[in-house]
C-alpha atoms as a PDB file:
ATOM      1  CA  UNK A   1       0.000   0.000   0.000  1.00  0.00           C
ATOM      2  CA  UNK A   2       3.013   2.748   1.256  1.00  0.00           C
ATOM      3  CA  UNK A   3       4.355   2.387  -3.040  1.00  0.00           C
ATOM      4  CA  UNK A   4       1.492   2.647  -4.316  1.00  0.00           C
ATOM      5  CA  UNK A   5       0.501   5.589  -2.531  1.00  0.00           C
ATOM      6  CA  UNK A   6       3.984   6.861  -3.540  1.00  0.00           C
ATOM      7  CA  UNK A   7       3.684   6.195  -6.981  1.00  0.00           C
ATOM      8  CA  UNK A   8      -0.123   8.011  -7.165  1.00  0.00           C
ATOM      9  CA  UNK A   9       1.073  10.872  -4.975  1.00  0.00           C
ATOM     10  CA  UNK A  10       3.751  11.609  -7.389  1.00  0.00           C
ATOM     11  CA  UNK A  11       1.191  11.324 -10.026  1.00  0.00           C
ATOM     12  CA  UNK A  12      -1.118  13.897  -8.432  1.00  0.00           C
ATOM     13  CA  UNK A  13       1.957  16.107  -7.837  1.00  0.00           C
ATOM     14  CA  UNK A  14       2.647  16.174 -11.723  1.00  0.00           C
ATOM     15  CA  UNK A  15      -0.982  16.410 -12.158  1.00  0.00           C
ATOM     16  CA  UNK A  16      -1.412  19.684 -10.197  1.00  0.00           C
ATOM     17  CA  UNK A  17       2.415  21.271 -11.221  1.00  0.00           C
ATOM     18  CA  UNK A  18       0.550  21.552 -14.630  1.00  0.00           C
ATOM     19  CA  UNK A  19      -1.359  24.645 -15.149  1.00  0.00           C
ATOM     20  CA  UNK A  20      -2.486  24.482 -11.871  1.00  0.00           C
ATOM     21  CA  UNK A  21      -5.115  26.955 -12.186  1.00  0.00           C
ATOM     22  CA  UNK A  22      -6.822  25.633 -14.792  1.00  0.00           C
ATOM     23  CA  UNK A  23      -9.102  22.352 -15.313  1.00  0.00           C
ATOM     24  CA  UNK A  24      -7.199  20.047 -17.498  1.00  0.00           C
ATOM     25  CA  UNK A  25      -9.264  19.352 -20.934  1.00  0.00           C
ATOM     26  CA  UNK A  26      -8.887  15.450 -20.521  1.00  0.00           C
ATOM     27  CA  UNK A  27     -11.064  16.145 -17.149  1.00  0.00           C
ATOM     28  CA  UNK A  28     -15.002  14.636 -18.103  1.00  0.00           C
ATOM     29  CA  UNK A  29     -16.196  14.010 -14.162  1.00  0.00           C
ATOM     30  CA  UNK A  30     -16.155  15.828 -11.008  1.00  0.00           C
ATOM     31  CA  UNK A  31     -16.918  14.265  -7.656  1.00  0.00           C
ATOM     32  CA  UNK A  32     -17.423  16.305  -4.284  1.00  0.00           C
ATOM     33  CA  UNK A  33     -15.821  15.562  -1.113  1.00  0.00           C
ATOM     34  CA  UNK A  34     -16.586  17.382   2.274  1.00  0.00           C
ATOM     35  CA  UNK A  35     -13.442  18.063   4.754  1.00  0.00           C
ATOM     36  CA  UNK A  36     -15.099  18.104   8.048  1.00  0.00           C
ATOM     37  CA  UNK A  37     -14.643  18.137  11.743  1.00  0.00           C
ATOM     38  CA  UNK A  38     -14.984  20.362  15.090  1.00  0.00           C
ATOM     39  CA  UNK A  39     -13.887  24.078  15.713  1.00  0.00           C
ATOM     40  CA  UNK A  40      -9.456  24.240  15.117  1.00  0.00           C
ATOM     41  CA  UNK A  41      -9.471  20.607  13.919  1.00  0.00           C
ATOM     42  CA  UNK A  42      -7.121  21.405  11.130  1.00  0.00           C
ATOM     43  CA  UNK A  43      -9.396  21.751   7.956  1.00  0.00           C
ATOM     44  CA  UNK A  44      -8.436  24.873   6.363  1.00  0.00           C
ATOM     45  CA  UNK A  45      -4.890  23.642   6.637  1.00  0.00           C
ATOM     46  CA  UNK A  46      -5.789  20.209   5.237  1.00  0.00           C
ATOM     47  CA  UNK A  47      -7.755  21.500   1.986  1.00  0.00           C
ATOM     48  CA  UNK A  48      -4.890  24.202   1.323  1.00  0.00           C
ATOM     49  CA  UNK A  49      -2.482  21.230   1.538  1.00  0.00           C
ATOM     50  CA  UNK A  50      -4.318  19.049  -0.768  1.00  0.00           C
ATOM     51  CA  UNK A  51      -5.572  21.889  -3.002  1.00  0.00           C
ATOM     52  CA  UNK A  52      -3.752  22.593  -6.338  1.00  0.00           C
ATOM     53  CA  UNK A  53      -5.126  25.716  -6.869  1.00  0.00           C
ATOM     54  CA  UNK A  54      -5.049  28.837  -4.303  1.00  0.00           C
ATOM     55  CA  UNK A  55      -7.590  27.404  -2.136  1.00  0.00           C
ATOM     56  CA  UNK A  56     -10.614  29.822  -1.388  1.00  0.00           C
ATOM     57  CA  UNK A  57     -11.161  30.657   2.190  1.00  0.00           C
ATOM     58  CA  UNK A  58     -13.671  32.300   4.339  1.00  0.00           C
ATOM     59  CA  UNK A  59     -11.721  33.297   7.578  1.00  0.00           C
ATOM     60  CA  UNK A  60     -12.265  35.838   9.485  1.00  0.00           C
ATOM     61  CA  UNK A  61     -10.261  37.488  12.667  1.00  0.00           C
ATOM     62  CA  UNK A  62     -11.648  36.127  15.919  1.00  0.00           C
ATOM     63  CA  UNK A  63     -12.394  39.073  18.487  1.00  0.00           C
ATOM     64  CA  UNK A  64     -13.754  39.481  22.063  1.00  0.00           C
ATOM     65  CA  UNK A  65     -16.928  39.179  20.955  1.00  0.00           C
ATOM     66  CA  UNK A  66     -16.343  34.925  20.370  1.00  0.00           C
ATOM     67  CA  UNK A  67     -15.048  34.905  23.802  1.00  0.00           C
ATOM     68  CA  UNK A  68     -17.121  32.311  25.547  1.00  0.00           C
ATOM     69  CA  UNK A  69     -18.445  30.822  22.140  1.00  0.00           C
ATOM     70  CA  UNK A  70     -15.557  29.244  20.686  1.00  0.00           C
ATOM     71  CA  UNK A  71     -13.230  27.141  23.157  1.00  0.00           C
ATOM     72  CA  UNK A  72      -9.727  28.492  22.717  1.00  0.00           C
ATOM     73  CA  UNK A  73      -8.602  25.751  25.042  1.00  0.00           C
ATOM     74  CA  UNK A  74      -5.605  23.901  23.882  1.00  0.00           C
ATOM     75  CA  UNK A  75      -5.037  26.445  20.712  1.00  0.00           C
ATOM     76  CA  UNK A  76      -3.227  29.156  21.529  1.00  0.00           C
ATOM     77  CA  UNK A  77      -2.211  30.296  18.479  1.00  0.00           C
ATOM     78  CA  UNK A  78      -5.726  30.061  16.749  1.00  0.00           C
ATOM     79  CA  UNK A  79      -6.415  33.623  15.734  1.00  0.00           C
ATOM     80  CA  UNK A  80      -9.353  33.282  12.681  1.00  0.00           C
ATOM     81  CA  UNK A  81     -12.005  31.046  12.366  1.00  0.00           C
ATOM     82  CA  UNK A  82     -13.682  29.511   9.178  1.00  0.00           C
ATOM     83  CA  UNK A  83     -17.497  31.820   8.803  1.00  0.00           C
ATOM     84  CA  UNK A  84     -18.632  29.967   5.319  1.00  0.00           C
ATOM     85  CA  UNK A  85     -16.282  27.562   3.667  1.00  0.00           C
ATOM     86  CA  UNK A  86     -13.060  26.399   2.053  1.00  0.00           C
ATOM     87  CA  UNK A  87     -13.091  25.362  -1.028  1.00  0.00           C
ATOM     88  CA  UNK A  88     -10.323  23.436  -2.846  1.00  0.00           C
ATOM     89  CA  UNK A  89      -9.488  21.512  -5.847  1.00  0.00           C
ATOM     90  CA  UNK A  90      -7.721  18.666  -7.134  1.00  0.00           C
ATOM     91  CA  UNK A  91      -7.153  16.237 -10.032  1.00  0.00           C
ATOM     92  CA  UNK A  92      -7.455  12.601  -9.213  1.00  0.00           C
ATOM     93  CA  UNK A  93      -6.064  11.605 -12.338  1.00  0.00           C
ATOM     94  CA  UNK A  94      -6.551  12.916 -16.139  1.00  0.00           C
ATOM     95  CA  UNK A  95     -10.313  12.639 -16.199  1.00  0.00           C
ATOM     96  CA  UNK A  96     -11.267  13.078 -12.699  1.00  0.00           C
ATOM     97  CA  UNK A  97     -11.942  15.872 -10.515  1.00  0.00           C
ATOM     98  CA  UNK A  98     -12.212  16.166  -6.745  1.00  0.00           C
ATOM     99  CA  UNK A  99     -13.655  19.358  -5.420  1.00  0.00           C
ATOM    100  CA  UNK A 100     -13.464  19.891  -1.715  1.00  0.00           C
ATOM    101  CA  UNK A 101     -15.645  21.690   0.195  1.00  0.00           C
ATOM    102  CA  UNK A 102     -14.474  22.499   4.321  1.00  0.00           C
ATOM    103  CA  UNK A 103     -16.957  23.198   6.359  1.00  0.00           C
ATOM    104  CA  UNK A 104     -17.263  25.729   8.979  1.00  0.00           C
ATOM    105  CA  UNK A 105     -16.924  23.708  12.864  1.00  0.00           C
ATOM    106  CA  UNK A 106     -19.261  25.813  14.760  1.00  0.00           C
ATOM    107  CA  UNK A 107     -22.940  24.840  15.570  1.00  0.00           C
ATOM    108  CA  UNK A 108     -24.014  28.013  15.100  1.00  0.00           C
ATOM    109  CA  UNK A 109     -22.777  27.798  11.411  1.00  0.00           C
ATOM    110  CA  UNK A 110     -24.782  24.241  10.512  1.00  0.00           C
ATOM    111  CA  UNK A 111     -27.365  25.853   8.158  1.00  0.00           C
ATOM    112  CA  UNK A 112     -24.488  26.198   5.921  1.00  0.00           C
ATOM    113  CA  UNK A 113     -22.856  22.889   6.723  1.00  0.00           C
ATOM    114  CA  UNK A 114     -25.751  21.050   5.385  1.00  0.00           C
ATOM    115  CA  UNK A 115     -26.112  23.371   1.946  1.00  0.00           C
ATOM    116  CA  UNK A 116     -22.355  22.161   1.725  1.00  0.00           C
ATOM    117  CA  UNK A 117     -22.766  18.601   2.264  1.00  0.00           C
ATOM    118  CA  UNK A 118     -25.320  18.269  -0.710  1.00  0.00           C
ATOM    119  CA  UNK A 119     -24.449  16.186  -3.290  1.00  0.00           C
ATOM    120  CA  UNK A 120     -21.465  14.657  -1.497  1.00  0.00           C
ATOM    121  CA  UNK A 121     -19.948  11.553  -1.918  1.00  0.00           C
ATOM    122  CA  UNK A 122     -18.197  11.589   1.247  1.00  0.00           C
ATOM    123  CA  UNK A 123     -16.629  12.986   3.772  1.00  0.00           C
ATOM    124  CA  UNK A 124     -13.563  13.125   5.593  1.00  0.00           C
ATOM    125  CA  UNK A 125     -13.687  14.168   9.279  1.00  0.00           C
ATOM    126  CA  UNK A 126     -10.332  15.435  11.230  1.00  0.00           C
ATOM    127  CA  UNK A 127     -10.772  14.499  14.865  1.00  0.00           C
ATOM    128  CA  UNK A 128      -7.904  15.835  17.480  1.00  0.00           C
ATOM    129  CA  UNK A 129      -7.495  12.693  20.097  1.00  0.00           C
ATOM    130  CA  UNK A 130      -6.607  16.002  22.698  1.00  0.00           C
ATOM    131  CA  UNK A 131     -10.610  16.790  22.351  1.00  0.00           C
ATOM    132  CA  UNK A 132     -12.520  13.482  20.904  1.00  0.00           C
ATOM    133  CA  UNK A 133     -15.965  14.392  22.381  1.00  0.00           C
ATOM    134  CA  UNK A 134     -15.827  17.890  20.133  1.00  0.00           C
ATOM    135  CA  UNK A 135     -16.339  15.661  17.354  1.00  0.00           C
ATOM    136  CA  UNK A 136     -19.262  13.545  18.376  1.00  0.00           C
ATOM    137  CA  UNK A 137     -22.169  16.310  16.928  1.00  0.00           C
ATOM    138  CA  UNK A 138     -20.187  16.246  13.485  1.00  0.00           C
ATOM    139  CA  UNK A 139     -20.019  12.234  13.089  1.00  0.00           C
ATOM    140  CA  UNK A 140     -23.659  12.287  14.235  1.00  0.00           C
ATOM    141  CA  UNK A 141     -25.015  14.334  11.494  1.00  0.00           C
ATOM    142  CA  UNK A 142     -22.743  12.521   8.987  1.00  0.00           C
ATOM    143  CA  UNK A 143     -24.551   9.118   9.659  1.00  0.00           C
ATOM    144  CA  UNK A 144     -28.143  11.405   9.937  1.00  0.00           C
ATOM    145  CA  UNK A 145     -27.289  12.231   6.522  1.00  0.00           C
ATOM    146  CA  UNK A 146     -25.938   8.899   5.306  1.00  0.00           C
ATOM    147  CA  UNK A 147     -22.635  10.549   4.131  1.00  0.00           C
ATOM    148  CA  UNK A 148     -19.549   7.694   4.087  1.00  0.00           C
ATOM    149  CA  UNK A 149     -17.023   8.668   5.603  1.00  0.00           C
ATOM    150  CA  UNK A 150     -13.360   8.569   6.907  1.00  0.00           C
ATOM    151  CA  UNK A 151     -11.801   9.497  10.402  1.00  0.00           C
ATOM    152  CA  UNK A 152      -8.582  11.230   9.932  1.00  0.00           C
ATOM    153  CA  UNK A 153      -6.484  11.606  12.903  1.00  0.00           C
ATOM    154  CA  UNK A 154      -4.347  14.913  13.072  1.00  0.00           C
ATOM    155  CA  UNK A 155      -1.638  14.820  14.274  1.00  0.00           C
ATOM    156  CA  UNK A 156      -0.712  17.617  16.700  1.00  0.00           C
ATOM    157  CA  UNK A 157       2.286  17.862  18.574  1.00  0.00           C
ATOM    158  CA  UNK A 158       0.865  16.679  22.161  1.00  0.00           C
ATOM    159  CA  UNK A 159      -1.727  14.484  20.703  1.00  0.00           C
ATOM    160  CA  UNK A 160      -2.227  11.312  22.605  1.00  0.00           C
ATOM    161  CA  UNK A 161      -1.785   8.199  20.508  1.00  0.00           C
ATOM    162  CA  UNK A 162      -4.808   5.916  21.007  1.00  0.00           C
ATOM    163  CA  UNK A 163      -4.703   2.337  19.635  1.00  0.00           C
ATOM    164  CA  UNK A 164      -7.296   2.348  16.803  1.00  0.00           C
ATOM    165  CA  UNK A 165      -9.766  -0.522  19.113  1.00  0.00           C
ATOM    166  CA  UNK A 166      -9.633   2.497  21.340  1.00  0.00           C
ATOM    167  CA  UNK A 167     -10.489   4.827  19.430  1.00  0.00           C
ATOM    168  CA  UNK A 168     -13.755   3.476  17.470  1.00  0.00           C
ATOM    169  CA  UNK A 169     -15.005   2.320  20.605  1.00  0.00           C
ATOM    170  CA  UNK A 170     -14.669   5.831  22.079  1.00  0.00           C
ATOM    171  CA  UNK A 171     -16.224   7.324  18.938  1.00  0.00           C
ATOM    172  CA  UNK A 172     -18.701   4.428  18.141  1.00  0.00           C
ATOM    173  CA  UNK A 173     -18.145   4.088  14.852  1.00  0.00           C
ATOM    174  CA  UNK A 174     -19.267   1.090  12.796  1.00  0.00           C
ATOM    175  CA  UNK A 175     -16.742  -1.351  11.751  1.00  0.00           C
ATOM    176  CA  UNK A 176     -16.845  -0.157   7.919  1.00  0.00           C
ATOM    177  CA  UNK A 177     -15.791   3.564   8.855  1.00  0.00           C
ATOM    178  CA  UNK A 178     -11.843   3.609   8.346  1.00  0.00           C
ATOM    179  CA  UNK A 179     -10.177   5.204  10.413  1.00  0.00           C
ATOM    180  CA  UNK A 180      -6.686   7.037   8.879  1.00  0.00           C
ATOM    181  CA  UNK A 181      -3.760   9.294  10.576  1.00  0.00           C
ATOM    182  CA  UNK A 182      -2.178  12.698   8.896  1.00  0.00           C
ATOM    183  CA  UNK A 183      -0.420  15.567   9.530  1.00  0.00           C
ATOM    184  CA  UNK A 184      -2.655  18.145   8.225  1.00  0.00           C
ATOM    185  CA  UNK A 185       0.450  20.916   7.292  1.00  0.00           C
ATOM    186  CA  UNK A 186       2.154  17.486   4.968  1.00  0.00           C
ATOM    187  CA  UNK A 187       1.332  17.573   1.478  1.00  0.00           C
ATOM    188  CA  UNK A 188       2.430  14.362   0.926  1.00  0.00           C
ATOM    189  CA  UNK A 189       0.514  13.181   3.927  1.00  0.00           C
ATOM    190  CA  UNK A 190      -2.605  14.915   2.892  1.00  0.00           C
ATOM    191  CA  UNK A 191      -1.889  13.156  -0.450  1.00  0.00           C
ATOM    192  CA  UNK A 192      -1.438   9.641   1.353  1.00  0.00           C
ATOM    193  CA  UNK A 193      -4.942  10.431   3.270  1.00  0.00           C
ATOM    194  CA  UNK A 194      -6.683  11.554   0.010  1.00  0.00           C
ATOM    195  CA  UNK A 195      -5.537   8.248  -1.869  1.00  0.00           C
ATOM    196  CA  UNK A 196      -6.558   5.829   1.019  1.00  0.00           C
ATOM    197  CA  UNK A 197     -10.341   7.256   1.221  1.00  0.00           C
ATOM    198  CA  UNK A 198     -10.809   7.506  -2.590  1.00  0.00           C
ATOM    199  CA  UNK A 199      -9.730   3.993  -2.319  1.00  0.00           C
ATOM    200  CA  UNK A 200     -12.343   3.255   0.389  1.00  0.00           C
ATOM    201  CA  UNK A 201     -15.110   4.909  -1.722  1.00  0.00           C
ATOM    202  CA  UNK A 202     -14.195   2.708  -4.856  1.00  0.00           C
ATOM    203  CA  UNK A 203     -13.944  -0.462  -2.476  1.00  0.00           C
ATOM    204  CA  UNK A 204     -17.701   0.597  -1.063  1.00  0.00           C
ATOM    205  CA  UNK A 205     -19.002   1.582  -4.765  1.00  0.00           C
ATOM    206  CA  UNK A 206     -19.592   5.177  -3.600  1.00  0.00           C
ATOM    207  CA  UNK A 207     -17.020   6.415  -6.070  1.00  0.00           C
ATOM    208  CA  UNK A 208     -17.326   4.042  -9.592  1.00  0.00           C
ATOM    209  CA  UNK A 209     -14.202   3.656 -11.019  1.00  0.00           C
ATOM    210  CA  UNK A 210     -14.455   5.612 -14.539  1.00  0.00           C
ATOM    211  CA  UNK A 211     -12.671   4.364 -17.501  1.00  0.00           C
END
């Protein structure tokens, strides 16, 4: 599995050093993929890493006025916070597109995670083992909505590191839900995540292979 995610890494690495901003012609289908997860999870740094264009963002400066709304605990450095969306895009291979949406990780911003999760294929939902119980309202309304999906682990730097038994049990997750580790900031991690989940949709039939 670790060369073959090499060798299709490196592919999507030529594919997105090639006029980067623009959809290749060869491209005939365009899936969507959501990028989910709680408040400072690691989203907007996971779409910019996987994105091959200038990702579009929706951030906006967090001031006294979120103070008692969104926990700062545990990220100091977290200065803006995600108000709409990030949107990203990359291409799976000549005649494939992924387009991936990142949803905002506030409650109070869930009319506009369920616009963004129509017409989804899947999802892939960052959980920080330092908070686990943040993400229990996001996996929730994934399975509401029937939306497959992946865990992805991020790594942070004092991030316990749970056995994976542990870790579905404390997020009760059916045995079919895969659960995957990254680093977020890593393109070629990102990459490595990407590959494994678009390999879980083809194994569930979600995603069709295309010819």
């Amino acid at each position: 599995m670790a060369s073959a995610n090499s060798a299709e890494s490196s592919e999507l690495s030529e594919l997105s050093a090639a006029e980067p901003d623009y959809l290749p012609s060869t491209v005939r289908g365009a899936v969507k993929i959501l990028v989910t997860g709680p408040f400072g999870v690691g989203k907007t740094t996971l779409v910019g890493s996987l994105s091959e264009i200038a990702p579009l963002r929706t951030e906006e400066t967090m001031t006294a006025a979120g103070a008692g709304v969104d926990d700062l605990t545990g990220r100091p450095g977290k200065a803006s916070t995600t108000v709409a969306l990030d949107f990203g895009r990359i291409t799976l291979n000549p005649r494939l597109a992924l387009y991936l949406f990142g949803t905002p990780g506030q409650q109070r911003f869930w009319p506009l995670w369920e616009d963004l999760s129509r017409g989804a294929l899947g999802a892939i939902a960052l959980i920080d083992t330092r908070r686990i119980e943040e993400s229990f309202d996001v996996l929730g309304r994934l399975e509401e909505q029937q939306i497959p999906f992946a865990i992805a682990v991020n790594a942070f730097p004092d991030s316990p590191d749970h056995p994976e038994e542990e870790l579905r049990e404390a997020l009760d997750l059916l045995p079919g839900v895969p659960i995957l580790r990254c680093d977020a900031r890593d393109r070629q991690g990102a990459y490595d995540l990407l590959i494994d989940f678009v390999a879980h949709l083809h194994a569930t039939a979600v995603l069709e292979p295309r010819a």
